[in-house]
Protein backbone atom coordinates (compact mmCIF):
# COMPACT_ATOMS: atom_id res chain seq x y z
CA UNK A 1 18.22 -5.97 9.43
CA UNK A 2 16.23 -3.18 9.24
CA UNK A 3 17.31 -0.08 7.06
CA UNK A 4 14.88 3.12 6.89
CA UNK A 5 15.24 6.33 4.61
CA UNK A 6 14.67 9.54 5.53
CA UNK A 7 11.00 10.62 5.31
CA UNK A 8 9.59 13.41 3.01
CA UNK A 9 6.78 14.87 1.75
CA UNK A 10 5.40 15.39 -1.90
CA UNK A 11 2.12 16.04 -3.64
CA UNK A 12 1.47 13.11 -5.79
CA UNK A 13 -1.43 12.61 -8.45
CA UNK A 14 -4.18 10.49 -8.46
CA UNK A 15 -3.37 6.82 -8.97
CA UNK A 16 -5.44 4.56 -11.03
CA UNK A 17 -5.36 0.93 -10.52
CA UNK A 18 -6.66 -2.76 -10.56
CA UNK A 19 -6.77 -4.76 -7.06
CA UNK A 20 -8.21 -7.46 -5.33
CA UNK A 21 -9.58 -6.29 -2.01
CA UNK A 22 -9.80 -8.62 0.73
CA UNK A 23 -10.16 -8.39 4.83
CA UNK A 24 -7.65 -10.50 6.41
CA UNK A 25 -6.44 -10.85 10.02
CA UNK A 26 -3.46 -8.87 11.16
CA UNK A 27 -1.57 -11.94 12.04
CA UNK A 28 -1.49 -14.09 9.41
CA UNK A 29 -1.81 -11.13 6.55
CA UNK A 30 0.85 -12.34 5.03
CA UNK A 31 -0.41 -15.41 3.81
CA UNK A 32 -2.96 -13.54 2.45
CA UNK A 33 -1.30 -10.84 0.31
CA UNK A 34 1.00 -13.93 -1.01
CA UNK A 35 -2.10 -15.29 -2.13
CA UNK A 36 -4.44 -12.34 -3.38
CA UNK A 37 -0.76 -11.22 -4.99
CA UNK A 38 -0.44 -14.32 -7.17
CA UNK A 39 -3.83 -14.36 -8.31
CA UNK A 40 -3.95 -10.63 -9.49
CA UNK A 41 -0.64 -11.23 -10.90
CA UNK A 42 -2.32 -14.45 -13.10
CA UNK A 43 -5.02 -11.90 -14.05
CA UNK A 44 -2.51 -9.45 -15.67
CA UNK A 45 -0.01 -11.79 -17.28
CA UNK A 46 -3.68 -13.06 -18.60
CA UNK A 47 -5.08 -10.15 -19.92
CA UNK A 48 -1.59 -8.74 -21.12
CA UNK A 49 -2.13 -5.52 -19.07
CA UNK A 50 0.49 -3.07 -18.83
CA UNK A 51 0.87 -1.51 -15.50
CA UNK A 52 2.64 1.66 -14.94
CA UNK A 53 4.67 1.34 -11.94
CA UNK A 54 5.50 -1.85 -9.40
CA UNK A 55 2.10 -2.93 -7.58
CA UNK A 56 1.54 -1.91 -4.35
CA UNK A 57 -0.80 -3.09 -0.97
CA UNK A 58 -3.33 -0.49 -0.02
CA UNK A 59 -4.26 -0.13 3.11
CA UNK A 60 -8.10 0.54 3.73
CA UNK A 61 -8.87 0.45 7.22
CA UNK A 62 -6.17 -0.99 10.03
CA UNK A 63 -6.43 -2.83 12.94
CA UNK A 64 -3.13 -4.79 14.04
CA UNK A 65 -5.25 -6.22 16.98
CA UNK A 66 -7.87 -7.06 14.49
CA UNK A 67 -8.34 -7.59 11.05
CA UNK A 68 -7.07 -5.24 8.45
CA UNK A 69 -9.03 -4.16 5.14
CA UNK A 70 -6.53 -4.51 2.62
CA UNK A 71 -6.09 -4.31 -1.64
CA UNK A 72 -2.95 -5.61 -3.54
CA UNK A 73 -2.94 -3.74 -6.27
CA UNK A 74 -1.46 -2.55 -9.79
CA UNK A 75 -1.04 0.91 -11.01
CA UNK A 76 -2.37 0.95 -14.80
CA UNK A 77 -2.78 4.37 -17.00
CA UNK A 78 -6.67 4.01 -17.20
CA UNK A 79 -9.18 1.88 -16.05
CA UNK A 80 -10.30 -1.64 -16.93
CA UNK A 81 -13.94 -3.26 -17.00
CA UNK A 82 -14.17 -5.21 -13.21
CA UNK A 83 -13.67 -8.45 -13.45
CA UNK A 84 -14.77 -10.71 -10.75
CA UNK A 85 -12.67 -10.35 -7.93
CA UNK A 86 -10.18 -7.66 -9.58
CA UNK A 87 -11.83 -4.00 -9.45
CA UNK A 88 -10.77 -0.96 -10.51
CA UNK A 89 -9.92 1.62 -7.94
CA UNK A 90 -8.02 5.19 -7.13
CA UNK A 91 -5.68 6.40 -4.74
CA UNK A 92 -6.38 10.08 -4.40
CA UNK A 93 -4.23 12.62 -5.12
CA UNK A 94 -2.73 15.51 -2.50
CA UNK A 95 0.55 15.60 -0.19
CA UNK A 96 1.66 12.59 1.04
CA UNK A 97 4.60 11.75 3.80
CA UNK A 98 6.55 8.98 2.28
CA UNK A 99 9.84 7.29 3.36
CA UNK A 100 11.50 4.15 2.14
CA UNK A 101 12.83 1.27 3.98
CA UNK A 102 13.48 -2.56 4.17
CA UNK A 103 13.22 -5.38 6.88
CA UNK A 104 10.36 -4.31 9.22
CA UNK A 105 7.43 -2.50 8.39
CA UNK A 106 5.86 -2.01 11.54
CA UNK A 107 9.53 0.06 12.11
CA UNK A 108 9.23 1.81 8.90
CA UNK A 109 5.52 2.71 9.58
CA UNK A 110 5.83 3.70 12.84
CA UNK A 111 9.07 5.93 12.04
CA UNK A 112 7.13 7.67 9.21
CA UNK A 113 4.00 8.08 11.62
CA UNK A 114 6.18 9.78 14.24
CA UNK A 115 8.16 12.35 12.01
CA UNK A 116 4.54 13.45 10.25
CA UNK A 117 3.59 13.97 14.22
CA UNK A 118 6.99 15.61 15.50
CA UNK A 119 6.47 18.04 12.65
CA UNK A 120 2.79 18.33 13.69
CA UNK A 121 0.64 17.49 10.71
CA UNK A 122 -2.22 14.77 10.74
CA UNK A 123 -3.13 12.35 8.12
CA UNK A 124 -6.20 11.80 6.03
CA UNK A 125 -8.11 9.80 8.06
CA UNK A 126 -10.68 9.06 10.79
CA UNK A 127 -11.96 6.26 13.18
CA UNK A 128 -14.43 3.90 12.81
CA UNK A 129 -15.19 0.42 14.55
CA UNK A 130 -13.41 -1.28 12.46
CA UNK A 131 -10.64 0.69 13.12
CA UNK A 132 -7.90 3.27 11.80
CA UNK A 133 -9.91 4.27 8.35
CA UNK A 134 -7.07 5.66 5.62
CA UNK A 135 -8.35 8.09 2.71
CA UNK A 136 -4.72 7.05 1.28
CA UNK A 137 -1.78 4.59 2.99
CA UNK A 138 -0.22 1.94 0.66
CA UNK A 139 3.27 0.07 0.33
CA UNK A 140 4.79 0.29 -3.00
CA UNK A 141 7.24 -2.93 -3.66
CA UNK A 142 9.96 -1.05 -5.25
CA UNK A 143 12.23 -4.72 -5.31
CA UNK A 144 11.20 -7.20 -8.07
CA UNK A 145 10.63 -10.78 -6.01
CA UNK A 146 12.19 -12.65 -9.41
CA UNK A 147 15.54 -10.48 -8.60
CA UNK A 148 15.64 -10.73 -4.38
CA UNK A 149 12.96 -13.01 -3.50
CA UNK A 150 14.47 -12.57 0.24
CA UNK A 151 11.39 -10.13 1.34
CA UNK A 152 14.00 -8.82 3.73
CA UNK A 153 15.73 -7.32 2.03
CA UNK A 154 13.14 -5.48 -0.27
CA UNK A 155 12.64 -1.73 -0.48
CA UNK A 156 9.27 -0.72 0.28
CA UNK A 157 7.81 2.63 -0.21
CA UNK A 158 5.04 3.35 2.48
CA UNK A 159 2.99 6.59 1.89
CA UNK A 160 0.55 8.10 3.83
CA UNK A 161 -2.12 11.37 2.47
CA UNK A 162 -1.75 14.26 4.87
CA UNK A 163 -5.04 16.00 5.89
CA UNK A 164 -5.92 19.32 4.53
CA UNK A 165 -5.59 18.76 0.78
């Protein structure tokens, strides 16, 4: 079942963090994040970092016909050294439109999508051939998987930068 929250918007700082980028096929992403999830999550529990808020997927550049540039990352107070596969990187801060919800994303997404429309504001981003390019879109996982590992029935944060900041 599919449960979404009512959408708002906030101005958020900038957000520093480690991920592990990766391109990966719309169908079939899945997979993917399960796998590029576990390993960053080896890399912390390794390195004893200490992460400042749940880790979230970042969405680079979309293409749900396609293949979507993705990073599965975690929020940490300041920078590390890269290290092989996990990078540091930044979600930028400004206003974002957030909402939260749990069951379908594509719902949740496209309900958030619609209200920033209805209310006639347009996000930070632009086209390219790859596809929908994103100055700022993640999913935060606000559910810990060792407490509902039924994905669900996780709450999920997805935020989107609005243009003009």
């Amino acid at each position: 079942m599919t449960t979404i929250g009512r959408p708002k918007i906030d101005t958020r700082p900038k957000q520093t963090y480690m991920g592990i980028r990766t391109i990966a096929p719309f169908k079939g992403m899945s997979k993917v994040i399960d796998r590029i999830s576990k390993e960053l999550n080896t890399w912390v529990s390794e390195h004893k970092v200490i992460t400042s808020s749940p880790p979230f997927l970042r969405y680079h550049v979309i293409d749900m016909r396609g293949f979507m540039d993705i990073s599965f990352c975690v929020p940490v107070r300041k920078a590390l050294p890269d290290d092989g596969e996990v990078k540091a990187g930044e979600l930028p801060a400004g206003r974002y439109a957030s909402l939260i919800y749990s069951g379908g994303g594509i719902s949740g997404n496209r309900a958030l999508i619609e209200w920033v429309r209805a209310k006639g504001m347009d996000f930070d981003r632009w086209d390219t051939e790859q596809g929908d390019n994103f100055r700022g879109r993640y999913e935060t996982f606000l559910t810990d998987p060792a407490d509902e590992p039924r994905k669900s029935r996780w709450q999920i944060e997805v935020a989107i930068k609005l243009a003009g900041d």
